[in-house]
C-alpha atoms as a PDB file:
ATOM      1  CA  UNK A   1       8.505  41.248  33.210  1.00  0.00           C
ATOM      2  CA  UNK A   2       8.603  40.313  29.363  1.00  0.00           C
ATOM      3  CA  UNK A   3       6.399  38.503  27.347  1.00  0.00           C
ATOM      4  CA  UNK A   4       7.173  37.400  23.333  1.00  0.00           C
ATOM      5  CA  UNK A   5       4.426  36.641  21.490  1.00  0.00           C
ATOM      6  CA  UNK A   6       4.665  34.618  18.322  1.00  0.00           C
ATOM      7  CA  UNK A   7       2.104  34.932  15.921  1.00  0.00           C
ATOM      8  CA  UNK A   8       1.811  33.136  12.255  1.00  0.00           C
ATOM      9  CA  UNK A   9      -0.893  32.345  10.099  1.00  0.00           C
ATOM     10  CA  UNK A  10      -2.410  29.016  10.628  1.00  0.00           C
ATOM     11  CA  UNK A  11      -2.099  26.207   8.364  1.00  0.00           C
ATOM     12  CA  UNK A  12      -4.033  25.852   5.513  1.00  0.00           C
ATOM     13  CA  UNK A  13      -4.295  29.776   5.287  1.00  0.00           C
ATOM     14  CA  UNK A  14      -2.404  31.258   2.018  1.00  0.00           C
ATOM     15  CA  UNK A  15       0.733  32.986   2.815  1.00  0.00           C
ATOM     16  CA  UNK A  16       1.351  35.518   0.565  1.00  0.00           C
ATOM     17  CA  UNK A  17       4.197  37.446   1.816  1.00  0.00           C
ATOM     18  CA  UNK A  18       5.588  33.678   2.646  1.00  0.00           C
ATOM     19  CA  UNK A  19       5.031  32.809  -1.035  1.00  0.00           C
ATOM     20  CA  UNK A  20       6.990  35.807  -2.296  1.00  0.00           C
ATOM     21  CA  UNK A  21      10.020  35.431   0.121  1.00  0.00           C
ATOM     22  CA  UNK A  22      10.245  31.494  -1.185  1.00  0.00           C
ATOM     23  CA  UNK A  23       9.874  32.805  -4.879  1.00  0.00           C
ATOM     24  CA  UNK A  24      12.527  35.769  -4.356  1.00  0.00           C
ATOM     25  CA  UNK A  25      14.948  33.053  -2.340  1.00  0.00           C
ATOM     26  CA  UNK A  26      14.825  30.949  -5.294  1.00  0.00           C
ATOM     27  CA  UNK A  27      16.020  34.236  -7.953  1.00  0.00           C
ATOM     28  CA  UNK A  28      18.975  34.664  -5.424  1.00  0.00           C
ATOM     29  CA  UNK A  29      20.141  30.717  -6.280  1.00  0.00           C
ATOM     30  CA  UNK A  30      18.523  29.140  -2.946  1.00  0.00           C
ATOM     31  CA  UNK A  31      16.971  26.585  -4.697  1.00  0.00           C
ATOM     32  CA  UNK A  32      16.394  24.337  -1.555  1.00  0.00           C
ATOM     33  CA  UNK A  33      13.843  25.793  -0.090  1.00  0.00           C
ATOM     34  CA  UNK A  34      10.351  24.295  -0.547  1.00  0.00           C
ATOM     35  CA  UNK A  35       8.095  26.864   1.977  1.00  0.00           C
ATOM     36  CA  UNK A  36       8.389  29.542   3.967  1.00  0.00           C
ATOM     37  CA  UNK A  37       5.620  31.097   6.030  1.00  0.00           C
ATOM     38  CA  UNK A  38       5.860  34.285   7.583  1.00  0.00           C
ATOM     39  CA  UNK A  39       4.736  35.707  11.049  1.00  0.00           C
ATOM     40  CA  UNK A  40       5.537  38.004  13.518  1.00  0.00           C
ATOM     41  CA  UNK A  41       6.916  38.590  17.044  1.00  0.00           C
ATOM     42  CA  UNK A  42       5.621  41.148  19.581  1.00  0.00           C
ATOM     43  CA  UNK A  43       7.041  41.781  22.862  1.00  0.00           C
ATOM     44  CA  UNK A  44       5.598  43.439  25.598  1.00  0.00           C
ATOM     45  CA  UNK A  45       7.337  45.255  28.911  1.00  0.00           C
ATOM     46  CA  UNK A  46       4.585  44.524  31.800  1.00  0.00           C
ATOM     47  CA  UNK A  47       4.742  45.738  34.858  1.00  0.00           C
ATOM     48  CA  UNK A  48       2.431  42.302  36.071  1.00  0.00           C
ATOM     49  CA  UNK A  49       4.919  40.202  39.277  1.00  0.00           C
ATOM     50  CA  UNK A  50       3.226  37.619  39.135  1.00  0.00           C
ATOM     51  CA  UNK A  51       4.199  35.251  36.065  1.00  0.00           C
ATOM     52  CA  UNK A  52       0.265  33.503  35.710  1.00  0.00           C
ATOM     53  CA  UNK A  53      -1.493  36.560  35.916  1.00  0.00           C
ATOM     54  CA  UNK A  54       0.974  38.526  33.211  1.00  0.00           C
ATOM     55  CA  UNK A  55       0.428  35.027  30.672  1.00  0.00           C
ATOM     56  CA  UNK A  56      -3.411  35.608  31.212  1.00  0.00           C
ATOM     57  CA  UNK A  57      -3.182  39.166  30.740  1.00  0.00           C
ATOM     58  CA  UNK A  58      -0.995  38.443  27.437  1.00  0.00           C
ATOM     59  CA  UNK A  59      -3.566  35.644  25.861  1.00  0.00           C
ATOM     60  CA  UNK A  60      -6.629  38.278  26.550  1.00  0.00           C
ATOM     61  CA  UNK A  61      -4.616  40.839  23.943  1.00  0.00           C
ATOM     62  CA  UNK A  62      -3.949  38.531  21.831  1.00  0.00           C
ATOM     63  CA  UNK A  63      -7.891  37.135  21.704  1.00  0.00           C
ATOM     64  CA  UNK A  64      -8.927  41.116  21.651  1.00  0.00           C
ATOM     65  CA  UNK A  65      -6.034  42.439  19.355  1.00  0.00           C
ATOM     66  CA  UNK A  66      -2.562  41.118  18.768  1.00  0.00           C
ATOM     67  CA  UNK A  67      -3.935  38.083  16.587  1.00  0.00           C
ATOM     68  CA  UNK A  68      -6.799  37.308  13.912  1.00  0.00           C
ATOM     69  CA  UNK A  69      -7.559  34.382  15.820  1.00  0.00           C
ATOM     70  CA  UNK A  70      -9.882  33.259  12.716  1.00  0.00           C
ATOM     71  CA  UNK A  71      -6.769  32.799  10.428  1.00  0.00           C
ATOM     72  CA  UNK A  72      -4.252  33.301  13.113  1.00  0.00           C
ATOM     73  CA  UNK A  73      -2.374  31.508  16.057  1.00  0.00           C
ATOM     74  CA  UNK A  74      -0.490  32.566  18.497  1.00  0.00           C
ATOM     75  CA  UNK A  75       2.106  31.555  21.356  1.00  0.00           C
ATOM     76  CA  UNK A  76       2.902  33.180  24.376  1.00  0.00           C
ATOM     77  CA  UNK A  77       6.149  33.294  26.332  1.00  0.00           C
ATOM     78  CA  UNK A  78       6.875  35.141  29.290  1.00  0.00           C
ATOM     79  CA  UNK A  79      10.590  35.837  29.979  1.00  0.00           C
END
């Protein structure tokens, strides 16, 4: 089993590394884009078989590790 975990920063929180992809978009003549936040995407092999217990398993790394749940949030999808 698979999980994907999607993690960005939440809103209100500054984006730096968001801020500087926008600004470097811009120099390259993309002049249409007004925001861009950046995140990232973890994926997991587990060996869980049963689909509830794996999800649960997933959200406790993400509260212990995976995420900064203080400027952080997460989604979890297991494929």
């Amino acid at each position: 089993m698979k999980a994907r975990v999607h993690v960005m920063l939440k809103d209100g929180v500054l984006d730096p590394q968001g801020e500087a992809v926008r600004h470097a978009l811009g120099a390259l003549g993309f002049a249409g884009v007004e925001g861009v936040r950046q995140g990232k995407v973890i994926e997991l092999d587990l060996k869980a078989a049963d689909k509830a217990a794996a999800e649960a398993e997933v959200q406790s790394m993400c509260e212990k590790l995976l995420a900064n749940t203080v400027i952080e949030k997460y989604t979890v999808k297991i494929v």
